[in-house]
Structure formats: structure tokens, C-alpha cells
Protein backbone atom coordinates (compact mmCIF):
# COMPACT_ATOMS: atom_id res chain seq x y z
CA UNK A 1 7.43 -5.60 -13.56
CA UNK A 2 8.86 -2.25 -14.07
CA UNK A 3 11.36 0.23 -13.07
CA UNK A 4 9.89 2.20 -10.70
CA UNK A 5 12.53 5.78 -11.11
CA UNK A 6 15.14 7.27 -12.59
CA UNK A 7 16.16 7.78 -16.34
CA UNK A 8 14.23 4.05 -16.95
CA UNK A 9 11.02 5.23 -14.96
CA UNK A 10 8.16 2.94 -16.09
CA UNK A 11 10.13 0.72 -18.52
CA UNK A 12 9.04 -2.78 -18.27
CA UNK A 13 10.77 -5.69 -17.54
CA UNK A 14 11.10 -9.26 -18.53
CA UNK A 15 10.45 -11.68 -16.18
CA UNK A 16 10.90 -15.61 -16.30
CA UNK A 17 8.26 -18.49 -16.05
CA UNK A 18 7.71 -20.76 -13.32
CA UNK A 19 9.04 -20.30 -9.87
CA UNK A 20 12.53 -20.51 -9.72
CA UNK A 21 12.86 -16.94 -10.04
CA UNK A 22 10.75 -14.73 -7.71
CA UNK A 23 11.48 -11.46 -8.98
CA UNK A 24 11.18 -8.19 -5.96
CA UNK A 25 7.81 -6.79 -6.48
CA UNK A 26 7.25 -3.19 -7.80
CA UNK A 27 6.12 -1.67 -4.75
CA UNK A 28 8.98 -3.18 -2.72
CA UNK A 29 11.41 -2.09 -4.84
CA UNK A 30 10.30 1.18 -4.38
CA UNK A 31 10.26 1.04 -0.65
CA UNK A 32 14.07 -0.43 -0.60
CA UNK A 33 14.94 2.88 -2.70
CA UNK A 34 13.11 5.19 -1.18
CA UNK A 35 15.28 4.10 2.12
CA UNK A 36 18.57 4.32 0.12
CA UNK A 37 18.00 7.58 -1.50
CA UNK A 38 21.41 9.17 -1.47
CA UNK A 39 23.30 5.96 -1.25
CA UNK A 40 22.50 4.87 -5.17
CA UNK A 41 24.28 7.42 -6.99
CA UNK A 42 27.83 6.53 -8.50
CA UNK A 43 27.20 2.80 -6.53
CA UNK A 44 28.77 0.40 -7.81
CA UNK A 45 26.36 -2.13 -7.06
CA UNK A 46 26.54 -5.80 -6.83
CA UNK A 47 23.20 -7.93 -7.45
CA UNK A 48 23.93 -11.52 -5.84
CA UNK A 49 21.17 -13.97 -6.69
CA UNK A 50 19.86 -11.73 -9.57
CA UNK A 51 17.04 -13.20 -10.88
CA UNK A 52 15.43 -11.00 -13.46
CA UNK A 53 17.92 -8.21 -12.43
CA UNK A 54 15.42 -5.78 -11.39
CA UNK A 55 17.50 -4.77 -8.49
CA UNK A 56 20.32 -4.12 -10.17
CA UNK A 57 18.64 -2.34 -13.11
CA UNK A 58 16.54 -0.21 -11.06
CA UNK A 59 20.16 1.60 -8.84
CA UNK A 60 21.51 1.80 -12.90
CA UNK A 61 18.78 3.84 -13.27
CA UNK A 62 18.58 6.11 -10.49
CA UNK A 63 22.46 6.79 -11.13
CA UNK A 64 24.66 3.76 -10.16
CA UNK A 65 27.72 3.47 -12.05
CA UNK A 66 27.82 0.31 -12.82
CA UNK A 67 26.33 -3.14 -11.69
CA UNK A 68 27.68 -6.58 -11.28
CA UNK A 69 24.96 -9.40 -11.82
CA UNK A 70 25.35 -13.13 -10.59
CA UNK A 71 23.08 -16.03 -10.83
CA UNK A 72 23.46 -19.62 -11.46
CA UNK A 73 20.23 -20.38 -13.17
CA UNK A 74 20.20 -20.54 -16.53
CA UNK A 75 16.83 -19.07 -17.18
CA UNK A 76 17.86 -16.11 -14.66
CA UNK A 77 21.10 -15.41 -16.76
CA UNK A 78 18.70 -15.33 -19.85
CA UNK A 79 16.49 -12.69 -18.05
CA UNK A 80 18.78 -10.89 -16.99
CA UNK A 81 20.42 -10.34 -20.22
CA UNK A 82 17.37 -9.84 -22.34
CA UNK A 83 16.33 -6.99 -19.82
CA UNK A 84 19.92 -5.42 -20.10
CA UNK A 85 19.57 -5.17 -23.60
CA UNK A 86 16.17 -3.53 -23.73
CA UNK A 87 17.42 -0.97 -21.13
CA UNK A 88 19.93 -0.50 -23.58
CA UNK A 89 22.36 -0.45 -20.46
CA UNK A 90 25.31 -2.89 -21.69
CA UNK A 91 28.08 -0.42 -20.88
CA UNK A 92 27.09 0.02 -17.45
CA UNK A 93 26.56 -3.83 -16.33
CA UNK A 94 28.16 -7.11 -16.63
CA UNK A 95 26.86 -10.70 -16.01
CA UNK A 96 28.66 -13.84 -14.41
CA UNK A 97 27.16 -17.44 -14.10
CA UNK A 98 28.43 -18.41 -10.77
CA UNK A 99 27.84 -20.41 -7.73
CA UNK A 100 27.51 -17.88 -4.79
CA UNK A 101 26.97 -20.59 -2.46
CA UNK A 102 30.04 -22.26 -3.37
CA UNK A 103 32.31 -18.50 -2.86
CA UNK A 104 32.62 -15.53 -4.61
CA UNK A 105 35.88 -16.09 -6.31
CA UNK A 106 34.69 -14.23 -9.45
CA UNK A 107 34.19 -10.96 -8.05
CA UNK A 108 37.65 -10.69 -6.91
CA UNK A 109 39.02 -9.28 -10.70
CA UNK A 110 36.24 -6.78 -10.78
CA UNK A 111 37.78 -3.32 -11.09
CA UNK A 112 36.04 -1.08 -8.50
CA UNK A 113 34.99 -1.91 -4.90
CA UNK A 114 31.34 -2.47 -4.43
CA UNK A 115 29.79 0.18 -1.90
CA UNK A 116 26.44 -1.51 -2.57
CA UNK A 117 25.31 -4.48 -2.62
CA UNK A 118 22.17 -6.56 -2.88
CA UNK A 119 21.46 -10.17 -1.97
CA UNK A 120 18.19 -11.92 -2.81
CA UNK A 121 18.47 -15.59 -1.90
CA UNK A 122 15.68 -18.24 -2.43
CA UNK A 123 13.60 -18.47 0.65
CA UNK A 124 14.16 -20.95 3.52
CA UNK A 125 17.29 -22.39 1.58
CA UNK A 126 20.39 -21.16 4.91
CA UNK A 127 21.86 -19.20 1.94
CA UNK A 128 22.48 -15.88 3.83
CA UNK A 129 25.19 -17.40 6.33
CA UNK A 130 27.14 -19.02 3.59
CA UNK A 131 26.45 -16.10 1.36
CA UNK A 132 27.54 -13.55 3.71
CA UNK A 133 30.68 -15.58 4.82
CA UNK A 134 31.87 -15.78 0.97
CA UNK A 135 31.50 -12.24 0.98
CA UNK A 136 34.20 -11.27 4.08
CA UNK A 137 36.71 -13.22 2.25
CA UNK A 138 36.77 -11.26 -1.05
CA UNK A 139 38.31 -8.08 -1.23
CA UNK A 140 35.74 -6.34 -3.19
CA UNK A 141 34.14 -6.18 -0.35
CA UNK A 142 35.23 -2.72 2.08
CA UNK A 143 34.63 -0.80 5.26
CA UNK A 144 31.29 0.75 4.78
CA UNK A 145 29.33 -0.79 2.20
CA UNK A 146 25.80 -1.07 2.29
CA UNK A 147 23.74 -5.00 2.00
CA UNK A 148 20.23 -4.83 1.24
CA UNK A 149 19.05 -8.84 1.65
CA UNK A 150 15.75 -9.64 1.20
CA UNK A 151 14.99 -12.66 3.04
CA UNK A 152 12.01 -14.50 4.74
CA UNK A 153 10.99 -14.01 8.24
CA UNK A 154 11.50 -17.86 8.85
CA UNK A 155 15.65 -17.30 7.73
CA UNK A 156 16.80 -14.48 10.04
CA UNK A 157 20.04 -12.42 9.88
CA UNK A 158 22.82 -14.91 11.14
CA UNK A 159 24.42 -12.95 13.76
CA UNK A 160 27.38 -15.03 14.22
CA UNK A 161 29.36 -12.04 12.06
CA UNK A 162 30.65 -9.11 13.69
CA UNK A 163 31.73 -7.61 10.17
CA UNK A 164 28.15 -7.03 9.75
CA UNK A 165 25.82 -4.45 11.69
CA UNK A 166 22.36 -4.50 11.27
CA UNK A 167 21.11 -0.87 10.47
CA UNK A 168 16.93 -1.31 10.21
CA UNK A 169 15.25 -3.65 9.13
CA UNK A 170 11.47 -3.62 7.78
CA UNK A 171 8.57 -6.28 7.14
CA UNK A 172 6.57 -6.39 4.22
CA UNK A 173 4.53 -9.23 4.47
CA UNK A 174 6.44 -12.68 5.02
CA UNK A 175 9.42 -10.76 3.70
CA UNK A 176 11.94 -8.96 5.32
CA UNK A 177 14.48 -6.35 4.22
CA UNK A 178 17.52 -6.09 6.24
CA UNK A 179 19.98 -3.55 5.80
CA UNK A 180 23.57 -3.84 6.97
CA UNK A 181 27.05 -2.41 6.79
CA UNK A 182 30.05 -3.89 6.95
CA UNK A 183 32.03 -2.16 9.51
CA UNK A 184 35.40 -3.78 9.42
């Protein structure tokens, strides 16, 4: 893994062993950024289910201001730190252990509003509904901002939210990328 532009371009990446972390693939990446061109610089980005915190890392370097990263693992946490560090990018992000599933209390004391925001849940798992509920009832959260989830063509967009609209949506294999706003 790399980062694929930016002031980063072609730095690699630490990645975790075994598969409880499946990290966004290169190309991917790149075709997620190439759609949100304009919307990366001065985000303040959010990177929910982390993993190795390519996401994340990757809007830092094409000119986000700053990026929140949140994982429970333990291993993903460890990732994501060690690939902070060799980005030398410490003043720009910040890491919280935290059980997304569970709410997203812990974003609520975070200084600026997010305007964009990723979500990468394991496959298959109904994490988007609960993940996307926890999300309306933070206020971190405002009219405007832009999701990117990446999600498996067997766990569709819940559409039970009206908060949400669904913008485009591509398929790159047996993923899919959805992007949405929140409109309210």
C-alpha cells in the first residue's frame, strides 16, 4: 500500500497481518479521490472503521486539515499509529479506540465539524444502519457533508434515513462505493 497523491505521493504504508483489517486497495483509493477532487482540501475528515488509515492519510495528503481516526481493533489502532508517524503527520490527526457500533459519543468534543467523512465497515456485518444512525445523533455531524462508505454489494445503503441522499454510487468488483450527503 501507498499513497497514491498529494505531498505523500508514493509513500508506503504499513499494513496489518491477517484479515481483520482489509485495507482499500491502491487503485480504489485513487478512484474515490479522483471523484472527490475539490471536496478534500481544508476537510476535516473523519475515518470511521480505520483500519490501516489509508483513507484518512491519503485526504491529509491531498490537503485535508485534519483527520479524526476510529477503530476498535487493537492491531488497527497500532497501524494506524505507526503509519501516522512515518508520514510524520501527528499535528494534523488524532486517534480514538472506540466502539462505532455502540455510538459515536467521542466525536462529540472534537473541535471542528466534519465536512467529510469516510466509513469502511467489515463486510456483511449490518454495520452501515447502526453506523449511520450513531452518526445523525452527534452534532459533528452538519448540513452538507460528504460520506464515502465502502461497502459490499450483498449490504446495501439502508434507505430507511431521509438525512441521507445518495449522490452516485460505483462498483468495483464485489465492492461498492456509495457517496452521500447529509441534507438535513
Amino acid at each position: 500500500m501507498r499513497i497514491i497523491g498529494g505531498n505523500l505521493k508514493a509513500k508506503k504504508l504499513h499494513s496489518a497481518r491477517g484479515r481483520v483489517i482489509r485495507p482499500t486497495s491502491d487503485r480504489l483509493r485513487e478512484s474515490i479521490f479522483n471523484i472527490l477532487s475539490f471536496h478534500v482540501k481544508q476537510a476535516v475528515v473523519l475515518d470511521l472503521f480505520a483500519g490501516t488509515g489509508a483513507l484518512g492519510i491519503e485526504a491529509l495528503s491531498r490537503g485535508a486539515e485534519s483527520a479524526l481516526f476510529i477503530d476498535i481493533h487493537n492491531g488497527a489502532l497500532s497501524v494506524i499509529e505507526r503509519n501516522i508517524k512515518a508520514c510524520g503527520i501527528e499535528n494534523k490527526a488524532k486517534i480514538i479506540k472506540w466502539d462505532i457500533i455502540k455510538n459515536l459519543n467521542c466525536i462529540k468534543s472534537y473541535k471542528a465539524a466534519f465536512n467529510l467523512i469516510f466509513i469502511d465497515p467489515p463486510y456483511n456485518k449490518k454495520f452501515l444502519e447502526p453506523t449511520l444512525h450513531n452518526l445523525r445523533k452527534v452534532e459533528s455531524v452538519k448540513k452538507g457533508v460528504c460520506l464515502i462508505i465502502e461497502h459490499s454489494l450483498l449490504e446495501p445503503i439502508p434507505l430507511d434515513f431521509p438525512e441521507y441522499e445518495l449522490q452516485d454510487q460505483r462498483k468495483y468488483g464485489k465492492t461498492l462505493v456509495s457517496f452521500l450527503t447529509y441534507i438535513v
